[in-house]
Protein backbone atom coordinates (compact mmCIF):
# COMPACT_ATOMS: atom_id res chain seq x y z
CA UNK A 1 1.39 -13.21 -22.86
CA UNK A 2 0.32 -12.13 -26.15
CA UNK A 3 3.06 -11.16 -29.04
CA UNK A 4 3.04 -7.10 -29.43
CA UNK A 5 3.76 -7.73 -33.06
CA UNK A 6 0.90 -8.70 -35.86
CA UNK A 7 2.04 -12.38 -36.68
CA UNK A 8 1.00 -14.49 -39.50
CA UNK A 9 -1.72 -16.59 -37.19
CA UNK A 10 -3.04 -12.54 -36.43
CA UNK A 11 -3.82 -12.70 -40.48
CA UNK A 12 -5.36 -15.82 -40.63
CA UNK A 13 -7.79 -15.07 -37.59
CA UNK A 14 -8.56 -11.53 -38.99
CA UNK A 15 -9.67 -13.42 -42.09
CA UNK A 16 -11.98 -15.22 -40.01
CA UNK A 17 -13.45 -12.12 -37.93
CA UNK A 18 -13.98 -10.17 -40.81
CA UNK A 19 -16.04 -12.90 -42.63
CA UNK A 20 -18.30 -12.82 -39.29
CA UNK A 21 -19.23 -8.80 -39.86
CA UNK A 22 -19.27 -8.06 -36.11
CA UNK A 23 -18.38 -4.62 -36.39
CA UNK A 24 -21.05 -1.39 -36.68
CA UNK A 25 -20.09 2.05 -36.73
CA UNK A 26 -20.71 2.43 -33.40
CA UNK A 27 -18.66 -0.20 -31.93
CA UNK A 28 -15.73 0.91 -34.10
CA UNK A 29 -15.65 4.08 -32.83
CA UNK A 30 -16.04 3.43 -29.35
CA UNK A 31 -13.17 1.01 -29.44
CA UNK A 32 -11.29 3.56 -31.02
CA UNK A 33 -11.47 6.09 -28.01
CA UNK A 34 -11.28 3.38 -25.79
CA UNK A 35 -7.58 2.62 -27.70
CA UNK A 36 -6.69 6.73 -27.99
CA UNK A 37 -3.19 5.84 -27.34
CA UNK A 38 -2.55 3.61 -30.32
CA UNK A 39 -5.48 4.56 -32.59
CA UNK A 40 -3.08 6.28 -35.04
CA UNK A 41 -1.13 2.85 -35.21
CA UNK A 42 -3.13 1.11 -37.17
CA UNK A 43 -0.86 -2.05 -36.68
CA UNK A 44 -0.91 -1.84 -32.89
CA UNK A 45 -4.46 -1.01 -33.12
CA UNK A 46 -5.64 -4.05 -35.37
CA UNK A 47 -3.07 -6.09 -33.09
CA UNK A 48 -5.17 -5.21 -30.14
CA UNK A 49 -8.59 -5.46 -31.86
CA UNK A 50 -7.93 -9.01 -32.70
CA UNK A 51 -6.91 -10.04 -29.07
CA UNK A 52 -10.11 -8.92 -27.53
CA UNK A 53 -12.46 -10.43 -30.47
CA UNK A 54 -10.64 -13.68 -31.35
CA UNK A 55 -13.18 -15.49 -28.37
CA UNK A 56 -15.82 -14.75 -30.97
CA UNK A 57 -14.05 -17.59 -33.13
CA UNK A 58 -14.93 -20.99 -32.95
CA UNK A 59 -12.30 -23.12 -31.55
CA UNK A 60 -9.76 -24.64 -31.91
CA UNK A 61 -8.94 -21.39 -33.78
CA UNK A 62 -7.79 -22.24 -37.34
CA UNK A 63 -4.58 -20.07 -36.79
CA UNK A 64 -3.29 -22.60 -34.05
CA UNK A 65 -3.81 -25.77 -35.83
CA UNK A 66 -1.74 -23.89 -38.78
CA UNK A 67 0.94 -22.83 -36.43
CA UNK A 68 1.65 -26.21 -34.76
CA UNK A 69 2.12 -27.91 -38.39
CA UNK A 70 4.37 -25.07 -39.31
CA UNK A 71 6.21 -25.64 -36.69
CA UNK A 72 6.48 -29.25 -36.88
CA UNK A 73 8.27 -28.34 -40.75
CA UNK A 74 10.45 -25.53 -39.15
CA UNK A 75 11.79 -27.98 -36.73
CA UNK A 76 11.99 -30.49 -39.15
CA UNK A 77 13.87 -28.41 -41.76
CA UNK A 78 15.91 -27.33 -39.37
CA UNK A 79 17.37 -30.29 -38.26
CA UNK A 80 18.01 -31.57 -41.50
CA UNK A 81 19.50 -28.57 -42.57
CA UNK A 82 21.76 -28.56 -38.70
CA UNK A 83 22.66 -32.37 -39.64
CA UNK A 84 23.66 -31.37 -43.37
CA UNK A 85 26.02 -28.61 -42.34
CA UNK A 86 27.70 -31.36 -39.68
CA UNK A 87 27.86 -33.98 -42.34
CA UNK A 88 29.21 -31.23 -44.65
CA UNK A 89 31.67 -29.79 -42.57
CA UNK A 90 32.94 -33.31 -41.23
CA UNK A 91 33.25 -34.87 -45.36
CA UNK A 92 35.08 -31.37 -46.32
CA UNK A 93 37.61 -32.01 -42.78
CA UNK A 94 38.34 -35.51 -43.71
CA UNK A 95 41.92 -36.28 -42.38
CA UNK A 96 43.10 -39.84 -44.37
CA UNK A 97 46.23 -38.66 -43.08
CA UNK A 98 48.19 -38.94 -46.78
CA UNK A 99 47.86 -35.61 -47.69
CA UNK A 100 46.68 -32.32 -45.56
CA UNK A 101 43.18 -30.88 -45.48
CA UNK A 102 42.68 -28.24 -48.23
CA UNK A 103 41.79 -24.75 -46.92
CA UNK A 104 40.42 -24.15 -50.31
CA UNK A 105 37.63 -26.86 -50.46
CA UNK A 106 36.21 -25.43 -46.71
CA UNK A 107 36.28 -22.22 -47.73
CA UNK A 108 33.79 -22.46 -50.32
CA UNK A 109 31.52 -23.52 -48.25
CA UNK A 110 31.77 -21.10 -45.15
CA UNK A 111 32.76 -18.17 -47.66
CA UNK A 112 31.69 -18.60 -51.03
CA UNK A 113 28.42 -20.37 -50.73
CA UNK A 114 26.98 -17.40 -47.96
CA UNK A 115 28.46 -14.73 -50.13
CA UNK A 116 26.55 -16.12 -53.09
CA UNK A 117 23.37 -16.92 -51.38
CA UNK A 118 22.88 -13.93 -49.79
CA UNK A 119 23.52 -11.65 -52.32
CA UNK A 120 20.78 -13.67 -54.41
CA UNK A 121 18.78 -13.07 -50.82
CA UNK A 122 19.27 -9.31 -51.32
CA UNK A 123 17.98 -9.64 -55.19
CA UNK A 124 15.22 -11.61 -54.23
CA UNK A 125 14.41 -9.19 -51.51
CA UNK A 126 14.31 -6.58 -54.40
CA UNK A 127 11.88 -8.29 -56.59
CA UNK A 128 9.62 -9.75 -53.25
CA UNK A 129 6.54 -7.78 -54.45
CA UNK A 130 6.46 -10.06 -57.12
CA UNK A 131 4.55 -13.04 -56.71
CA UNK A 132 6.61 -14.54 -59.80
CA UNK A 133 9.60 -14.22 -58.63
CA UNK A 134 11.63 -17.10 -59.80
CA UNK A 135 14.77 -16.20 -57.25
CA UNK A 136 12.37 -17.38 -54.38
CA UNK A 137 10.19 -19.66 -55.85
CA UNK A 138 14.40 -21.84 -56.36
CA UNK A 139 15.06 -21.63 -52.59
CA UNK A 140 14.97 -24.69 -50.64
CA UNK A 141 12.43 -22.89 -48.40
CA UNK A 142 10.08 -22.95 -50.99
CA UNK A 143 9.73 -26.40 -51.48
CA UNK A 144 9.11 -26.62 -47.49
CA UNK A 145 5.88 -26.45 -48.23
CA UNK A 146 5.90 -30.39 -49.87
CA UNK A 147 6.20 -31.18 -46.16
CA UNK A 148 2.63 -30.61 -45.89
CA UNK A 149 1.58 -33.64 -49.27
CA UNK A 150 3.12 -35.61 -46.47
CA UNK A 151 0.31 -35.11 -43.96
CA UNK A 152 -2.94 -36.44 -43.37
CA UNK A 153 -5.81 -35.37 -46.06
CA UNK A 154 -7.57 -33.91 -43.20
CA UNK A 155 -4.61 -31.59 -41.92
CA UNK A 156 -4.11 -30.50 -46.03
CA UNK A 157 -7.34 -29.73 -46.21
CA UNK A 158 -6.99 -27.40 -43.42
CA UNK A 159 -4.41 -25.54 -45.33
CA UNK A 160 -6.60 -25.63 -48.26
CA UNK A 161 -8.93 -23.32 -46.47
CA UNK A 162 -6.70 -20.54 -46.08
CA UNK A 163 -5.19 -17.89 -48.82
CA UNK A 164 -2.65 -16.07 -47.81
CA UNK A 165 -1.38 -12.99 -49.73
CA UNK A 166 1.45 -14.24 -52.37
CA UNK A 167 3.47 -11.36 -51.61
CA UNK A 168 3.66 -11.96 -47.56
CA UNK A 169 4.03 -15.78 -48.63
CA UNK A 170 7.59 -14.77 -50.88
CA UNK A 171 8.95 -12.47 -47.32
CA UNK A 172 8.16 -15.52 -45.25
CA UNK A 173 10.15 -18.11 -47.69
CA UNK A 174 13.05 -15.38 -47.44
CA UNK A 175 12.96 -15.11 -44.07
CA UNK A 176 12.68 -18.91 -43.71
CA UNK A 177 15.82 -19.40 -46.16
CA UNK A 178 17.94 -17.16 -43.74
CA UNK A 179 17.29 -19.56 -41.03
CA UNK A 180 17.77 -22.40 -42.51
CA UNK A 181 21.23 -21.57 -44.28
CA UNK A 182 22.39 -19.96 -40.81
CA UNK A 183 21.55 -23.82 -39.13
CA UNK A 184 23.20 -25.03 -41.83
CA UNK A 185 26.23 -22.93 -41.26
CA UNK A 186 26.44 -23.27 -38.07
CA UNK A 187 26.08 -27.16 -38.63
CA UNK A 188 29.73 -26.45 -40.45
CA UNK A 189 31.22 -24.37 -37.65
CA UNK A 190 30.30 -26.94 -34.90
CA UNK A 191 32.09 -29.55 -37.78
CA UNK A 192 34.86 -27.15 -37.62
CA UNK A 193 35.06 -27.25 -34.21
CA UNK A 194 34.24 -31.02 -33.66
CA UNK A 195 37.57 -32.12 -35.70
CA UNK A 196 40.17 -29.42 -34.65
CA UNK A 197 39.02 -30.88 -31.02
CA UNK A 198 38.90 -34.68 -31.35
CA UNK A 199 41.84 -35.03 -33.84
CA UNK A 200 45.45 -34.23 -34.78
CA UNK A 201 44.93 -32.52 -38.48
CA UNK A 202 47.28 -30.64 -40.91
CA UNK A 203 45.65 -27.93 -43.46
CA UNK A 204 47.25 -26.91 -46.66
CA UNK A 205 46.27 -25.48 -50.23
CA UNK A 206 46.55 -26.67 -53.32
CA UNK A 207 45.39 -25.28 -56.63
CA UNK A 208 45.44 -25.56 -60.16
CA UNK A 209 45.50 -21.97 -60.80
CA UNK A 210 48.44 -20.38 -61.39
CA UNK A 211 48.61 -18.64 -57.94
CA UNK A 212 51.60 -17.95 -55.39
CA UNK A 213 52.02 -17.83 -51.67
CA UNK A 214 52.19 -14.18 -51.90
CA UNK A 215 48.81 -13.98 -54.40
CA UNK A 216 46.97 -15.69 -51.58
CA UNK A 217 48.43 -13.92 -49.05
CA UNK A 218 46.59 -11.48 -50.04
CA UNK A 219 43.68 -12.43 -51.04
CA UNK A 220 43.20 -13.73 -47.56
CA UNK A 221 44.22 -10.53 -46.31
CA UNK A 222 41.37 -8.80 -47.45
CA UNK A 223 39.20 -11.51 -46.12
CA UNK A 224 40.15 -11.32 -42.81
CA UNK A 225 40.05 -7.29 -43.16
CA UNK A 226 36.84 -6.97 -40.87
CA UNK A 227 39.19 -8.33 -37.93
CA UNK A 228 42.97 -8.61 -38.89
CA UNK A 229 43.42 -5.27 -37.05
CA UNK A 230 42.23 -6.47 -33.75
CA UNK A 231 42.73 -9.96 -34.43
CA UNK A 232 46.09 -10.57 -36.30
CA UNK A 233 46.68 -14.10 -35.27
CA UNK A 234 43.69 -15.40 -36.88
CA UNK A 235 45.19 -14.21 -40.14
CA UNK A 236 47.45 -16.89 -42.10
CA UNK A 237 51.48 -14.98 -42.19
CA UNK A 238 52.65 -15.84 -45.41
CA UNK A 239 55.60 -18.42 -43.66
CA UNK A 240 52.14 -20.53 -43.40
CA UNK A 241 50.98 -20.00 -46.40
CA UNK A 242 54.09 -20.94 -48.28
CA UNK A 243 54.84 -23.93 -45.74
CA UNK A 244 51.19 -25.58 -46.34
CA UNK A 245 51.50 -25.60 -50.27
CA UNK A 246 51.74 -29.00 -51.37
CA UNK A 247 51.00 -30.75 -54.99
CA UNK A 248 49.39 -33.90 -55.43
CA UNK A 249 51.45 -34.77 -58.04
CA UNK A 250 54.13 -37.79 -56.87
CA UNK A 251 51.48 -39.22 -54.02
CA UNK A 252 54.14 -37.90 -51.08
CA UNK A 253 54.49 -34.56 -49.09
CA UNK A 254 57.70 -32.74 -48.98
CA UNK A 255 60.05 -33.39 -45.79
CA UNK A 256 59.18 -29.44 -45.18
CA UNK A 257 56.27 -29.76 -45.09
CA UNK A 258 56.49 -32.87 -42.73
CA UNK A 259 58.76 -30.69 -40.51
CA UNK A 260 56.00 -28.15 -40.47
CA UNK A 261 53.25 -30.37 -39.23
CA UNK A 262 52.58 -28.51 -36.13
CA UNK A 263 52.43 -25.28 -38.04
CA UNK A 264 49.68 -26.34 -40.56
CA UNK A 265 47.33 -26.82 -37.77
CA UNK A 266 47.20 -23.00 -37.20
CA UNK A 267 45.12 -22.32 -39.97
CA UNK A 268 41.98 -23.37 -38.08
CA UNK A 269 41.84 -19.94 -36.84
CA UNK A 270 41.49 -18.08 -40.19
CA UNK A 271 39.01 -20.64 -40.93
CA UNK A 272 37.29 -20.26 -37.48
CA UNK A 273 37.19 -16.15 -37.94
CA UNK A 274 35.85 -16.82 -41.47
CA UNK A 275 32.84 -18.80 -40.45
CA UNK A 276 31.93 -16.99 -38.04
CA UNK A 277 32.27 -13.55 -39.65
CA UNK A 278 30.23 -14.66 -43.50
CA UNK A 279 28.62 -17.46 -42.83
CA UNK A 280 27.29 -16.43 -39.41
CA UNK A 281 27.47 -13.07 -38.37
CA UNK A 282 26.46 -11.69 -41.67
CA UNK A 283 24.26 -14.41 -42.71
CA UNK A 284 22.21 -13.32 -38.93
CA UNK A 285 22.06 -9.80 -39.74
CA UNK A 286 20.12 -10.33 -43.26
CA UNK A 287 18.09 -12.63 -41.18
CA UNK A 288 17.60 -10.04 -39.10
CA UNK A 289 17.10 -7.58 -41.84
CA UNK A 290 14.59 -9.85 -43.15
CA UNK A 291 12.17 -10.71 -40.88
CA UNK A 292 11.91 -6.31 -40.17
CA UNK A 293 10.99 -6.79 -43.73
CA UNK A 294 8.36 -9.28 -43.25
CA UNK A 295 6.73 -7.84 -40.51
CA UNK A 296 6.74 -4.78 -42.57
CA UNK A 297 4.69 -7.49 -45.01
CA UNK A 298 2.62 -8.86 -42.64
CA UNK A 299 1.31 -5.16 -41.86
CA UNK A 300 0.76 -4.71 -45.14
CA UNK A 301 -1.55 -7.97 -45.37
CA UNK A 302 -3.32 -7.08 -42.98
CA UNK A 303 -4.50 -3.83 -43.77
CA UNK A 304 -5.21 -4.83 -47.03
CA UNK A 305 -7.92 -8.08 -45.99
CA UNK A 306 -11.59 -6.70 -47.04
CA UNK A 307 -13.41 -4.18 -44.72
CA UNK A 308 -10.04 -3.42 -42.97
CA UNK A 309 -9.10 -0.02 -43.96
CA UNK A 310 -13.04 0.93 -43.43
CA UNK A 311 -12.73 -0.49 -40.07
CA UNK A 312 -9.95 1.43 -38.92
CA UNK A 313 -11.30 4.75 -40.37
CA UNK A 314 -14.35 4.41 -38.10
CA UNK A 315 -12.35 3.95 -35.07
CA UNK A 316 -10.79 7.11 -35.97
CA UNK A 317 -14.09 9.25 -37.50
CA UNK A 318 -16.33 10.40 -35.44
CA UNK A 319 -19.59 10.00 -35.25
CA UNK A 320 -21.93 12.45 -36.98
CA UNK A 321 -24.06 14.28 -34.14
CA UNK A 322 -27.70 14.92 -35.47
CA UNK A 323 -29.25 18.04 -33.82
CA UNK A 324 -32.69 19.19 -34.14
CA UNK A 325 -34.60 20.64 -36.41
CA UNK A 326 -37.12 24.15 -35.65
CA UNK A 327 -39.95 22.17 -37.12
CA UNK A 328 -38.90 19.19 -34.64
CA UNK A 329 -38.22 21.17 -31.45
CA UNK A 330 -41.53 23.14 -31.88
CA UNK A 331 -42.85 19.72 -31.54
CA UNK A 332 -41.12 19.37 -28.07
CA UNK A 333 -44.13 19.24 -25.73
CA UNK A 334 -48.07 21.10 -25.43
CA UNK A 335 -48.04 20.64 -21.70
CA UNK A 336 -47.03 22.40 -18.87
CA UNK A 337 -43.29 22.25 -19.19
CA UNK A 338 -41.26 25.15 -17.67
CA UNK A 339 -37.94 24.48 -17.65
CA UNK A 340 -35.13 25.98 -20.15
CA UNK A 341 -34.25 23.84 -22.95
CA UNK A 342 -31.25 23.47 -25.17
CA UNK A 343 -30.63 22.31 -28.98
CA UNK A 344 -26.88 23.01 -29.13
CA UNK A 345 -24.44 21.43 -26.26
CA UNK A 346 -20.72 23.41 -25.00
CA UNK A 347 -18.28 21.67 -26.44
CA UNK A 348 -16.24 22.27 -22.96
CA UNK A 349 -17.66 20.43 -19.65
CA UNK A 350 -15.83 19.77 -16.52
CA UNK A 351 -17.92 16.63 -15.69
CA UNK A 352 -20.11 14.36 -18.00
CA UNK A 353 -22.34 11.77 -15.88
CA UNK A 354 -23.95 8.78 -17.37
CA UNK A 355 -27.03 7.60 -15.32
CA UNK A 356 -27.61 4.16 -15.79
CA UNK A 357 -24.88 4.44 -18.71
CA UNK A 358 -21.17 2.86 -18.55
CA UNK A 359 -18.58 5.37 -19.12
CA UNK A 360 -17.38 3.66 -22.29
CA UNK A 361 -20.75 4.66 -23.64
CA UNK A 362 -20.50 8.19 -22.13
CA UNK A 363 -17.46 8.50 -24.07
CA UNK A 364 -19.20 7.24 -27.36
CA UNK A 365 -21.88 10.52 -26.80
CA UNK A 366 -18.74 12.96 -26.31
CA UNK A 367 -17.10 12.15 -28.76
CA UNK A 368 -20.64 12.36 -31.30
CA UNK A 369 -21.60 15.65 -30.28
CA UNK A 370 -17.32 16.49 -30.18
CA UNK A 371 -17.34 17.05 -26.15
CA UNK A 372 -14.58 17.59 -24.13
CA UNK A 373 -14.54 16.52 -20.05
CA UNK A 374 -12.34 16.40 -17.54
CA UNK A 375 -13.78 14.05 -15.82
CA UNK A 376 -16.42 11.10 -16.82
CA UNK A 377 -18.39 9.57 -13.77
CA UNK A 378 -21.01 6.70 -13.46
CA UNK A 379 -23.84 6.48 -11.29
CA UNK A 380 -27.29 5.02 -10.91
CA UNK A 381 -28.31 1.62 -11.74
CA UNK A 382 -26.32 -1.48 -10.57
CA UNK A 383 -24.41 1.74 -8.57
CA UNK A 384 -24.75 1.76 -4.68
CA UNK A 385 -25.78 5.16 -2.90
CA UNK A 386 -22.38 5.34 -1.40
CA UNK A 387 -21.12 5.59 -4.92
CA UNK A 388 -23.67 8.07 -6.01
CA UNK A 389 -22.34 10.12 -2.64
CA UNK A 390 -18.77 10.27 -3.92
CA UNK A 391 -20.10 11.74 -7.34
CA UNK A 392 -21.81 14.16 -6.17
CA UNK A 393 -18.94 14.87 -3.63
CA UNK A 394 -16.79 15.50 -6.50
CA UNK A 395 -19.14 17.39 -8.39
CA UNK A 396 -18.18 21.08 -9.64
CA UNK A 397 -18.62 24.00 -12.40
CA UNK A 398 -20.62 22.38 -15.35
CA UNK A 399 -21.79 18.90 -15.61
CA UNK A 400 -23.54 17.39 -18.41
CA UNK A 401 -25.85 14.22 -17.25
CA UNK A 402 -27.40 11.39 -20.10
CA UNK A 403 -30.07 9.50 -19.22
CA UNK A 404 -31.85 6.77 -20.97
CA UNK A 405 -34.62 8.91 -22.74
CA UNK A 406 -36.80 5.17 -22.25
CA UNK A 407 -36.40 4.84 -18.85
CA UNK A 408 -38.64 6.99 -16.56
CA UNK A 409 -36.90 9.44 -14.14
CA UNK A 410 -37.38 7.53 -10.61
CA UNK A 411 -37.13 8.88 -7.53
CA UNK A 412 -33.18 7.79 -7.13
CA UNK A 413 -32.41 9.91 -10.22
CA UNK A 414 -34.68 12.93 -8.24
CA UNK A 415 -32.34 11.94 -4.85
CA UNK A 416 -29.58 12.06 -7.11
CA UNK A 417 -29.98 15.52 -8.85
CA UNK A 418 -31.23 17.42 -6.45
CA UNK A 419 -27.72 17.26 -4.18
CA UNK A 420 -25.84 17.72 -7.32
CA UNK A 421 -27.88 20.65 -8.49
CA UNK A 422 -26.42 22.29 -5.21
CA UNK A 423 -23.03 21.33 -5.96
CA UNK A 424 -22.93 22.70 -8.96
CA UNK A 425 -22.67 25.82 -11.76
CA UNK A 426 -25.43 23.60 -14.12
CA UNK A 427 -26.52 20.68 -14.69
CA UNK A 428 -27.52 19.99 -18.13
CA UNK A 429 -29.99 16.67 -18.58
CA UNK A 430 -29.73 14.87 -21.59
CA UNK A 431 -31.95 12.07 -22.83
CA UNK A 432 -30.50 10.31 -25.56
CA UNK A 433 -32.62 7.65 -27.95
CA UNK A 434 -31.92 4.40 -28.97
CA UNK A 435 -29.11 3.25 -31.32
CA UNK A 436 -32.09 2.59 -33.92
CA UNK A 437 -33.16 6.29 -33.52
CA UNK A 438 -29.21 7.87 -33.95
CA UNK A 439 -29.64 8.68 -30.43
CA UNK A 440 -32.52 11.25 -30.58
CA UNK A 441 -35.03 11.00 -28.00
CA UNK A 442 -38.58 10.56 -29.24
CA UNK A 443 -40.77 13.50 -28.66
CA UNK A 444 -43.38 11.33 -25.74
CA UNK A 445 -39.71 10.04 -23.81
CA UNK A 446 -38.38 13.75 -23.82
CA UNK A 447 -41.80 15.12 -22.52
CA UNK A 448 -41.77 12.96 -19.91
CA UNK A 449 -38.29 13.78 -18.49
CA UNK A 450 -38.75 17.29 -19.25
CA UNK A 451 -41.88 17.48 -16.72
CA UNK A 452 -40.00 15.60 -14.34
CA UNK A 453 -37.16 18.00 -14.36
CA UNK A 454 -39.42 20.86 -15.04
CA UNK A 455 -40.75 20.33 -11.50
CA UNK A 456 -38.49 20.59 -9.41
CA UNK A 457 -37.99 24.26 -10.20
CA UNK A 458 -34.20 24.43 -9.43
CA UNK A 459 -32.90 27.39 -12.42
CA UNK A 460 -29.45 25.70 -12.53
CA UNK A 461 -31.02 22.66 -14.22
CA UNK A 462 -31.87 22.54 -18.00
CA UNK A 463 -32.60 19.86 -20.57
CA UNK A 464 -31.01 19.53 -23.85
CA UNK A 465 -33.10 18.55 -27.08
């Protein structure tokens, strides 16, 4: 199943389509009606475009052999960045079983670190449509592209043949930073988890800082804000705080504090609710947050890869419809043609018929002379009678029928129109040219379907010019 989102590897292979110039006017257009849904999305449209022409790239597609090496450093960094967090968390929660655990030390680094980090994120997200910006070019995910001096010189030189637009390339190291300080968090939290689990620990504070129980009390307060009110135990009382002071000064801990053993293990909570709530939570919405932004980015880089824009505004445009000139309809025919004759169409037709013509061509003539039908039928050619039958079973009010002005009438098409003559209000016949000729029928092919028409004498058949 194919993403519904442009990706990065959907850049890459437009690069390579539009290098190829498969595209006319024409076939723009007529996969532009055939997408009338989306055609005024231009991401879902190019999305779309690139799925039904990336067969027309040689494989193994140059996007693939990208992705898989990406991946290989995605899951590379983030192991190492999942196995930092652990050995981290497990160095910061180091009982020697002397002194307690300081709170303080942890909470740097599943507080202080993501606050920091992501609000240089948010700046760098600010200045992302820079391609200097020095905020990104410092985060780890930056240098994540050394990975790659590591591989083979035949798999750099396959990154050496793309260029990718610097300002996509600064959302995707942001977006990569996110995930790889959320593995690294969460590397912490499972540290957290590990120790409170396998072993008997005691947390306390201890400070320099001229700071009291009730100082911190609040402090941590207003950290645990976001859930003290629905969550109170997972906020330190101030009995704990004041209990799990200690000094290092003197090498011992104070019988109090020795009494309060089991009551210094409760602070795992706070410290629990605090990793989970800034390191985490927050930390996964501005991942979140970011990639919206990069896919906004990716958009972007696509639309703005050469040829693009003129693409798209030929899948919308339509076609110019040349008519006729006086000087080139009194041209039409010296012999004995009697049969009316037409150089302006009705915009308004209740059936349009392609004889030997696929409907997604049909469609490609309405919408160049800026026809409306209710209904589009095929019928002739590879068709069977039966499925002639049905069409002209369904026949009714005014039907508009193209022909191949270079293929003779035969006697099928005379089988054919006769019956649907009698079904219907008119039948209009309309020989259109060759793509070379912008669809106009050359003077000897419209003579020759105008006799042909002309004699079977039916009035509610006419041919348009």
């Amino acid at each position: 199943m194919s993403r519904a989102r442009l990706g990065v590897e959907d850049y890459i292979d437009l690069q390579e389509l539009m290098q190829s110039n498969i595209s006319t006017h024409e076939k723009n257009r007529k996969f532009g009606l055939e997408h009338e849904t989306i055609v005024s999305n231009s991401s879902k449209l190019m999305k779309v475009w690139i799925e039904e022409h990336k067969h027309l790239i040689p494989a193994p597609l140059l996007s693939q052999k990208i992705a898989r090496y990406m991946q290989i450093a995605t899951l590379s960094t983030t192991m190492i960045s999942l196995l930092v967090g652990i050995l981290s968390g497990a160095a910061l929660l180091r009982y020697s079983g002397s002194e307690p655990i300081n709170v303080l030390y942890f909470l740097v680094a599943i507080l202080v670190l993501p606050v920091v980090t992501m609000t240089l994120s948010l700046f760098a997200m600010t200045r992302a449509n820079r391609a200097d910006s020095t905020l990104i070019h410092i985060s780890p995910a930056f240098w994540m592209q050394n990975i790659i001096l590591l591989l083979p010189q035949k798999s750099r030189d396959i990154f050496a043949n793309i260029h990718i637009n610097p300002l996509l390339t600064n959302w995707i190291i942001i977006r990569r930073s996110q995930e790889m300080a959320l593995t690294f968090s969460v590397g912490l939290f499972l540290a957290l988890l590990g120790v409170i689990a396998s072993e008997d620990i005691a947390f306390g504070w201890s400070s320099t800082l001229q700071i009291t129980a009730q100082e911190l009390h609040r402090i941590f307060s207003l950290i645990a804000l976001p859930w003290s009110e629905w969550l109170p135990q997972y906020l330190p009382s101030l009995e704990l705080i004041e209990k799990s002071h200690y000094f290092r000064l003197g090498g011992k801990l104070s019988g109090d504090m020795i009494e309060s053993a089991s009551l210094l293990g409760e602070w795992w909570k706070f410290l629990a609710m605090t990793t989970l709530f800034y390191a985490l939570f927050l930390r996964w919405l501005l991942m979140i947050w970011s990639g919206m932004r990069l896919q906004k980015a990716i958009d972007k880089a696509v639309l703005s890869i050469a040829g693009v824009d003129e693409m798209i505004a030929e899948m919308r445009r339509p076609l110019i419809s040349t008519e006729a000139t006086d000087s080139e309809l009194e041209l039409e025919s010296k012999g004995e043609i009697d049969i009316s004759s037409t150089s302006s169409l009705n915009h308004r037709y209740d059936i349009t018929i392609g004889w030997s013509v696929d409907s997604d061509t049909v469609l490609l003539h309405n919408d160049r002379e800026g026809i409306s039908a209710s209904e589009i039928y095929e019928a002739g050619g590879s068709h069977s009678l039966e499925d002639d039958e049905r069409v002209i079973a369904n026949a009714d009010g005014e039907i508009l029928l193209y022909v191949k002005s270079w293929e003779p009438p035969t006697m099928d098409f005379i089988d054919f129109i006769i019956p649907l003559s009698q079904k219907s209000k008119r039948v209009t016949v309309y020989p259109v040219g060759a793509s070379q000729d912008e669809y106009r029928a050359t003077n000897s092919f419209y003579d020759i379907w105008a006799l042909k028409v002309s004699g079977l004498k039916i009035d509610n058949i006419e041919m348009r010019r």
